[in-house]
N, C-alpha and C. Protein backbone atom coordinates (compact mmCIF):
# COMPACT_ATOMS: atom_id res chain seq x y z
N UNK A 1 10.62 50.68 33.09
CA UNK A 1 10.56 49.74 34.21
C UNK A 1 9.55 50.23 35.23
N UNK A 2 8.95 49.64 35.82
CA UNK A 2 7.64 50.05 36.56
C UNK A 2 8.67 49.78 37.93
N UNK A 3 8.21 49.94 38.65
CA UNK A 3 8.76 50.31 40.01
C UNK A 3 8.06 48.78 40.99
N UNK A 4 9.20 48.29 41.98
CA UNK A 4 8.55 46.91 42.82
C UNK A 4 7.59 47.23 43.55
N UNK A 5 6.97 48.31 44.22
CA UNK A 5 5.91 48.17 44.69
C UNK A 5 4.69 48.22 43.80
N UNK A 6 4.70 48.57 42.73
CA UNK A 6 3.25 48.34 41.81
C UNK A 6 3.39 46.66 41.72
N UNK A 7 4.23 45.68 41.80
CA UNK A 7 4.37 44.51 41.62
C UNK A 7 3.37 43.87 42.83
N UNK A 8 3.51 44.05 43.61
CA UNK A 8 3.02 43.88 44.96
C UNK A 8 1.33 43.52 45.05
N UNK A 9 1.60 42.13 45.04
CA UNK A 9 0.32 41.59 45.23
C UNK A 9 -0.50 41.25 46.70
N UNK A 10 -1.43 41.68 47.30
CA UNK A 10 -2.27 41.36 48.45
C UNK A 10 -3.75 40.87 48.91
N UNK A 11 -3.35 39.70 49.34
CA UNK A 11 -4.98 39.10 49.45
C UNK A 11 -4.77 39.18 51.12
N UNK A 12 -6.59 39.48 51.14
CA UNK A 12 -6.95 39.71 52.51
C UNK A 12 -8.20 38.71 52.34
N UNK A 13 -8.42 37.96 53.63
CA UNK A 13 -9.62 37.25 53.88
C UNK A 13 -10.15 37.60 55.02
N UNK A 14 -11.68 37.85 55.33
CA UNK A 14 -12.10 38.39 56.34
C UNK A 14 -13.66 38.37 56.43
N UNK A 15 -14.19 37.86 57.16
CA UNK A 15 -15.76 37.65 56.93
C UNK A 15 -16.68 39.09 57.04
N UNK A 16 -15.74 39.91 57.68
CA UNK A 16 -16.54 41.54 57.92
C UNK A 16 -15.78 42.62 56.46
N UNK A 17 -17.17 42.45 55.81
CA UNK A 17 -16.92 43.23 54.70
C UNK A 17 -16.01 45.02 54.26
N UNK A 18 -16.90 45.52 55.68
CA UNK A 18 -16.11 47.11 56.15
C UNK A 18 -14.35 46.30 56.09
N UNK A 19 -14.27 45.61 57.15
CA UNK A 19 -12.70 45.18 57.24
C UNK A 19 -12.09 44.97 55.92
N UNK A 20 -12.65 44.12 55.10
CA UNK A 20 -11.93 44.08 54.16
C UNK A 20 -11.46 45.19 52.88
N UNK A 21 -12.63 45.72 52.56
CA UNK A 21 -12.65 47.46 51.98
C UNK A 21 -11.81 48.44 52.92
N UNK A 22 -11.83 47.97 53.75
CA UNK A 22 -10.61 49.39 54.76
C UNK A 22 -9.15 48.91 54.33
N UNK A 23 -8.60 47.61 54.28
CA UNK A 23 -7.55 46.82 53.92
C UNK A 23 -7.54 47.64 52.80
N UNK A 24 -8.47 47.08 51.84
CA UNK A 24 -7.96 47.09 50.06
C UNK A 24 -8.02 48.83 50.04
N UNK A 25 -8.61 49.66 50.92
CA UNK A 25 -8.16 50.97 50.58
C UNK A 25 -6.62 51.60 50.75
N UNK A 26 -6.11 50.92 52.08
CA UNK A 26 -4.96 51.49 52.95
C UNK A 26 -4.16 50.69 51.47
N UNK A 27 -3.92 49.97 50.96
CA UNK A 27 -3.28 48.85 50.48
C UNK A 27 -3.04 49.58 49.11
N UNK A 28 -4.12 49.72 48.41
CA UNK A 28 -4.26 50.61 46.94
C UNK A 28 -3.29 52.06 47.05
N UNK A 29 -3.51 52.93 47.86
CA UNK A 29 -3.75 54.42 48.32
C UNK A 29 -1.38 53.93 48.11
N UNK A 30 -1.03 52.27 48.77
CA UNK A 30 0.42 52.61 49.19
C UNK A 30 0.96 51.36 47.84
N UNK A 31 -0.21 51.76 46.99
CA UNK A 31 0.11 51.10 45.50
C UNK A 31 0.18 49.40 45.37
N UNK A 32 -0.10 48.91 46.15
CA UNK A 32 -0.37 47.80 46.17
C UNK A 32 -1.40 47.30 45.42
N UNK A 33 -1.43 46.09 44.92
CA UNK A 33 -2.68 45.35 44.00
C UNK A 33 -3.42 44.21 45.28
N UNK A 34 -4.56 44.83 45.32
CA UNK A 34 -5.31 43.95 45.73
C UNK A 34 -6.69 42.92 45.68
N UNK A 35 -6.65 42.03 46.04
CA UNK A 35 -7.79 40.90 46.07
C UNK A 35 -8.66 40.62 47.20
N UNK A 36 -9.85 40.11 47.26
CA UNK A 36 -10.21 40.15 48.68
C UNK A 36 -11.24 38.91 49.14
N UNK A 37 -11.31 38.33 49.60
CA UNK A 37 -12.24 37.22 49.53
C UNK A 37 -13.26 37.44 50.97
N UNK A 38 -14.17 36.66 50.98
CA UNK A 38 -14.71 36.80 52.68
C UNK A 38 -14.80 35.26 53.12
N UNK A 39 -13.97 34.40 52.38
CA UNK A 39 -13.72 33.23 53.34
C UNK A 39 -12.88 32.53 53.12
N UNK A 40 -12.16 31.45 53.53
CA UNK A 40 -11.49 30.64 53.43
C UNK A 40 -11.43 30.18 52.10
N UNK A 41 -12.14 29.48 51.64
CA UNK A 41 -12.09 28.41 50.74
C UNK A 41 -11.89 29.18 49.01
N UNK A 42 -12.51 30.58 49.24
CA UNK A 42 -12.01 31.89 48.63
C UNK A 42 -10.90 32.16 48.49
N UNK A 43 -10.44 32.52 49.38
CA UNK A 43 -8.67 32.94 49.91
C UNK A 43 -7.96 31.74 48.88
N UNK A 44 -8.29 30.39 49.44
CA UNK A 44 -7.45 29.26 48.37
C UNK A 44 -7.44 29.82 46.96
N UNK A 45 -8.85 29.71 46.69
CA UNK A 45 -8.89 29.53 44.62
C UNK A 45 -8.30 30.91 44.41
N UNK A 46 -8.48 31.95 45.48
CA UNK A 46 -7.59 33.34 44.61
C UNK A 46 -6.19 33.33 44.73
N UNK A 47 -5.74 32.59 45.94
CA UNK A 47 -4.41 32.26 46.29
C UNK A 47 -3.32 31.42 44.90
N UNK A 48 -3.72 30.58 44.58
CA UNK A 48 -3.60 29.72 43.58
C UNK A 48 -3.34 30.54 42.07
N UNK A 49 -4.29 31.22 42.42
CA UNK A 49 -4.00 32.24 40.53
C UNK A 49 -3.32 34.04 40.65
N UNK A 50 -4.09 34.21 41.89
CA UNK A 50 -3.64 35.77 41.93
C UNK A 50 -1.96 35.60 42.28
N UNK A 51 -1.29 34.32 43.28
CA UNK A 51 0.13 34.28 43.83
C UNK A 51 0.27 35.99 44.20
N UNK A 52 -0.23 36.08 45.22
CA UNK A 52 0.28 37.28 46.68
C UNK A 52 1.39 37.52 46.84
N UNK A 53 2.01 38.24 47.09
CA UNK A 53 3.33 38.29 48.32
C UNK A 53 2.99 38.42 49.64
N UNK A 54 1.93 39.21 49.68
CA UNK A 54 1.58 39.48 51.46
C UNK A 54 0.09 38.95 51.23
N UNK A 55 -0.48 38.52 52.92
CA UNK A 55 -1.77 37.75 52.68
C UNK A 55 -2.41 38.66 54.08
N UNK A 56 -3.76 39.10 54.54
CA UNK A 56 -4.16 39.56 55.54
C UNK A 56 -5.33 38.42 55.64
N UNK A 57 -4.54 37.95 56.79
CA UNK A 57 -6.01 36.66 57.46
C UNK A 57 -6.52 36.68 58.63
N UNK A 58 -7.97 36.95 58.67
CA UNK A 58 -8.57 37.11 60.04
C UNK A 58 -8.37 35.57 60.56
N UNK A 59 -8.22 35.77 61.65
CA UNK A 59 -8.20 34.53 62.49
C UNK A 59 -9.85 33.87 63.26
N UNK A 60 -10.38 34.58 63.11
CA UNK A 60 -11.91 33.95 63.95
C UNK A 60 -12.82 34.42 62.48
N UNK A 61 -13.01 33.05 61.53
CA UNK A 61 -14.14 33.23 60.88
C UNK A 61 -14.71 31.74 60.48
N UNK A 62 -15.86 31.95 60.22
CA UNK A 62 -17.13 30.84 60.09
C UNK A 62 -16.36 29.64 58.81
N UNK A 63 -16.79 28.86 59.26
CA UNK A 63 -16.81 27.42 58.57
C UNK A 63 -14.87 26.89 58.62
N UNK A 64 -13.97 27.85 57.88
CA UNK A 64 -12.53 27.81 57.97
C UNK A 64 -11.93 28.78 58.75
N UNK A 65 -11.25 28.77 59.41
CA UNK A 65 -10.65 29.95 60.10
C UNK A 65 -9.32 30.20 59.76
N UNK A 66 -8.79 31.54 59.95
CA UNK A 66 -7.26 31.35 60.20
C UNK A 66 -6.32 30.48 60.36
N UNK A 67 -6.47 29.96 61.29
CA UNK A 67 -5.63 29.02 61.76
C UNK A 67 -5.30 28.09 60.70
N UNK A 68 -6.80 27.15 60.42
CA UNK A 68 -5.90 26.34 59.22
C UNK A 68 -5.66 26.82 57.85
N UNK A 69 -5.96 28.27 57.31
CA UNK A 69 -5.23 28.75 56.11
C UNK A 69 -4.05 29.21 56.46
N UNK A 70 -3.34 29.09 57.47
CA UNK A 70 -1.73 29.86 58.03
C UNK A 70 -1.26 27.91 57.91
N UNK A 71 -2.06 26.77 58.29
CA UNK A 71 -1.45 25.25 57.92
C UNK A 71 -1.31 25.17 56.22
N UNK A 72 -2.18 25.43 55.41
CA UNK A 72 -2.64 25.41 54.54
C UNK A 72 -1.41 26.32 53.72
N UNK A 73 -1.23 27.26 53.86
CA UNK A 73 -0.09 28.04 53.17
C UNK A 73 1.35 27.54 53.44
N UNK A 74 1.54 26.66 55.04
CA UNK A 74 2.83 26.19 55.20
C UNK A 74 2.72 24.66 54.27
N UNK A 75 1.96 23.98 54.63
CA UNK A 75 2.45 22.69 53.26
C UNK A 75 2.05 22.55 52.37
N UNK A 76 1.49 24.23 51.79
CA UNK A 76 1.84 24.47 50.10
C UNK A 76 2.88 24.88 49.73
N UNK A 77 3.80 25.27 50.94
CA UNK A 77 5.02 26.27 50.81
C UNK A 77 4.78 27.73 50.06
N UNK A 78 3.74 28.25 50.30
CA UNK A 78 3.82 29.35 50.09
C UNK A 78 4.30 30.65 50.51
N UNK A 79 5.44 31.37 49.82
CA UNK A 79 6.05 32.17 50.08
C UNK A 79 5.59 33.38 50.35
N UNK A 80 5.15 34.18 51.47
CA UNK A 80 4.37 35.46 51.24
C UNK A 80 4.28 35.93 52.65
N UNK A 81 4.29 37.06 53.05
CA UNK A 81 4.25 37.71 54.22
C UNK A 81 2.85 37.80 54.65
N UNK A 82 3.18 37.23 56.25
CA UNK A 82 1.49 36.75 56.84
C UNK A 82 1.33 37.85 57.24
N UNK A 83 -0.03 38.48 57.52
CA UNK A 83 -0.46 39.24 58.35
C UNK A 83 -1.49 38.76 58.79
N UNK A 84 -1.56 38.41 60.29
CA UNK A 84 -2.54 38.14 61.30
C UNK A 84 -3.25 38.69 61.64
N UNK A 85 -4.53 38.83 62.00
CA UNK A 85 -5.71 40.35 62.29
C UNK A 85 -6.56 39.06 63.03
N UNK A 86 -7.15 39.49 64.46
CA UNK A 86 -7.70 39.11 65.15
C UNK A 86 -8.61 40.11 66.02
N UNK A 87 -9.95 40.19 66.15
CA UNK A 87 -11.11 41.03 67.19
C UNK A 87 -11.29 40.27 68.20
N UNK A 88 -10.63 39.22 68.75
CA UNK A 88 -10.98 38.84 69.52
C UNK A 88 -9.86 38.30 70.60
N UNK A 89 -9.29 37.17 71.25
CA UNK A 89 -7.95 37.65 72.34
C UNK A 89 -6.93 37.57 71.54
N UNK A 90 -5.70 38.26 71.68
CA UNK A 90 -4.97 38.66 70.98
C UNK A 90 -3.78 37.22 70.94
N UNK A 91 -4.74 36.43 72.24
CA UNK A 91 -3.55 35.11 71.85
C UNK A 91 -4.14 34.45 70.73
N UNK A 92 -5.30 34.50 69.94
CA UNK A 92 -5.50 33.64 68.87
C UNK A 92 -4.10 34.00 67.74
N UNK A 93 -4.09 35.23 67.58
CA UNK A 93 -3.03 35.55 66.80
C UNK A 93 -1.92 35.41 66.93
N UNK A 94 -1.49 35.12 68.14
CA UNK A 94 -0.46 34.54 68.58
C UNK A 94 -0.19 32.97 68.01
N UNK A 95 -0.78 32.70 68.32
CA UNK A 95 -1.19 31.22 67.95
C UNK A 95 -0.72 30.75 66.33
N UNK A 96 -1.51 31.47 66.11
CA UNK A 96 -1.30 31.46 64.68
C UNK A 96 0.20 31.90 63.53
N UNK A 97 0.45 33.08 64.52
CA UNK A 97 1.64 33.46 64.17
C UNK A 97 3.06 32.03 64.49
N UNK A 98 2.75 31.61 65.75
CA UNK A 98 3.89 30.83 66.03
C UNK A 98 3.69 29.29 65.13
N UNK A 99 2.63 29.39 64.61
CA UNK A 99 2.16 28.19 63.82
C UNK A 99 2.57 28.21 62.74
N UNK A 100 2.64 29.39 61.98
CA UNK A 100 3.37 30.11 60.98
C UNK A 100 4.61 29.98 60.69
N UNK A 101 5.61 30.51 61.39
CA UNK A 101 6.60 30.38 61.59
C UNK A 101 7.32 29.02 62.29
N UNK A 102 6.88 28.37 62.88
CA UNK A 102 7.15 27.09 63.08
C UNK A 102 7.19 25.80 61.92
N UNK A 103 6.05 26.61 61.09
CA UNK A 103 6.07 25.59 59.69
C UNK A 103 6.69 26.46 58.43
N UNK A 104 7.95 27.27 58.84
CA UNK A 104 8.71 28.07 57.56
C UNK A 104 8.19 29.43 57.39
N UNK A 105 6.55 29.95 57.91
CA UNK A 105 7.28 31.12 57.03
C UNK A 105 8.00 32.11 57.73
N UNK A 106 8.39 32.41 56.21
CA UNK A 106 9.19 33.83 56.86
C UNK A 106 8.98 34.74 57.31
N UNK A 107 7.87 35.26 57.30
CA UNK A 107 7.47 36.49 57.99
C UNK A 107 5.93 36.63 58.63
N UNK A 108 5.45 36.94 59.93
CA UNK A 108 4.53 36.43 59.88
C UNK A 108 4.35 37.94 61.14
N UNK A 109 3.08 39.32 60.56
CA UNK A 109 2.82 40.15 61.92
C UNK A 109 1.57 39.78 62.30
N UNK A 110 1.20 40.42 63.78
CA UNK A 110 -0.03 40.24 64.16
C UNK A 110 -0.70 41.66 64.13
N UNK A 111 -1.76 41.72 63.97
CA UNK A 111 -2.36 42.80 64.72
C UNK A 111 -3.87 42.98 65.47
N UNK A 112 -4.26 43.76 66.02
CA UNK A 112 -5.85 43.38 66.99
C UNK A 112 -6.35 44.64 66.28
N UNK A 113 -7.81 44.37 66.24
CA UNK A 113 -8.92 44.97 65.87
C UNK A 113 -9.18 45.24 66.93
N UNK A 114 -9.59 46.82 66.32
CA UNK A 114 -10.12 47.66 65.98
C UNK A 114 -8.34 48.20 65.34
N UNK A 115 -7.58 47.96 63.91
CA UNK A 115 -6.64 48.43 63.50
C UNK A 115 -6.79 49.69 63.05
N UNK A 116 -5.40 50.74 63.40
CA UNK A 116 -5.30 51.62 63.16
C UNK A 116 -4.79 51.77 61.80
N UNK A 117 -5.04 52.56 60.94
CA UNK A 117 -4.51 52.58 59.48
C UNK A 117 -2.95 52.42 59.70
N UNK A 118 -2.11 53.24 60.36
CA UNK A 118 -0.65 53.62 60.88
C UNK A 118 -0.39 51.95 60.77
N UNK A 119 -0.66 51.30 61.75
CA UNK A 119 -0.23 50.40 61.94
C UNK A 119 -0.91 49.28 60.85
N UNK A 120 -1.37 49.07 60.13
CA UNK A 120 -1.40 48.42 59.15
C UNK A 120 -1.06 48.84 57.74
N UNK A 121 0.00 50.24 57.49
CA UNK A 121 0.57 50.98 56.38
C UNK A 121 1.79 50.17 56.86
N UNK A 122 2.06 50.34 58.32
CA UNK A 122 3.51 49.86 58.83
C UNK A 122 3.58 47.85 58.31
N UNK A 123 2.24 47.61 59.02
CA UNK A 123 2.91 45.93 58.39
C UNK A 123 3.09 45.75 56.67
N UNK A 124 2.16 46.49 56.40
CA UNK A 124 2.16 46.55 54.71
C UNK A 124 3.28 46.54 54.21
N UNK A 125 4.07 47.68 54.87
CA UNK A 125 5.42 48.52 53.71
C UNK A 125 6.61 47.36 54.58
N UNK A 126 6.20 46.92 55.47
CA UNK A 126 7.44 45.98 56.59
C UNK A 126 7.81 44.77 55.95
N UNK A 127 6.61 44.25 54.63
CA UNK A 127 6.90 43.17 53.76
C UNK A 127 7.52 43.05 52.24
N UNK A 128 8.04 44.74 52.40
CA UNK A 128 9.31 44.68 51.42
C UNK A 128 10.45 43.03 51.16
């Protein structure tokens, strides 16, 4: 029997490439499987086949943003622990989070850039 965290699927979307390679390192290193896209419309088609449990979505990026892939995951009903990441005011993530959770999901953290590894090992392992 392999153990539930090797099960553990994670997509991150994020238009800053460093960001996303820092994710898929912290993420790998705590055995997690990860995917990574740098935009929206990305995030969908990998969303669709890879099926995540946890998702890391920047909130301020070009053409789609956050915001409507956190709509986009509530009336697909997709089940999976949000993680919010925002560089810019920390109410976008707010925003997003209560948008989240207002349309079902279940779990939804924020966090602000410039993230500390600590605190993104902590939302990681928090979506047991």
């Amino acid at each position: 029997m392999s153990d539930a965290m090797s099960e553990k699927r994670l997509l991150v979307v994020d238009d800053e490439p460093r960001f996303r390679d820092f994710v898929a390192r912290v993420a790998t290193k705590l055995g997690i499987q990860v995917k990574t896209a740098a935009d929206g419309r990305e995030f969908m088609a990998l969303c669709e086949v890879f099926r995540p449990h946890m998702a890391v979505i920047d909130v301020v990026m070009p053409r789609m943003d956050g915001i409507e892939l956190v709509q986009w995951l509530a009336d697909k009903e997709i089940d999976l622990h949000l993680i919010i990441v925002t560089g810019f005011a920390p109410n976008y993530a707010t925003l997003a989070k209560k948008l989240g959770e207002g349309k079902g999901l279940r779990s939804v953290t924020t966090l602000n850039k410039p993230v500390r590894m600590a605190a993104l090992q902590d939302a990681l392992t928090q979506a047991e």
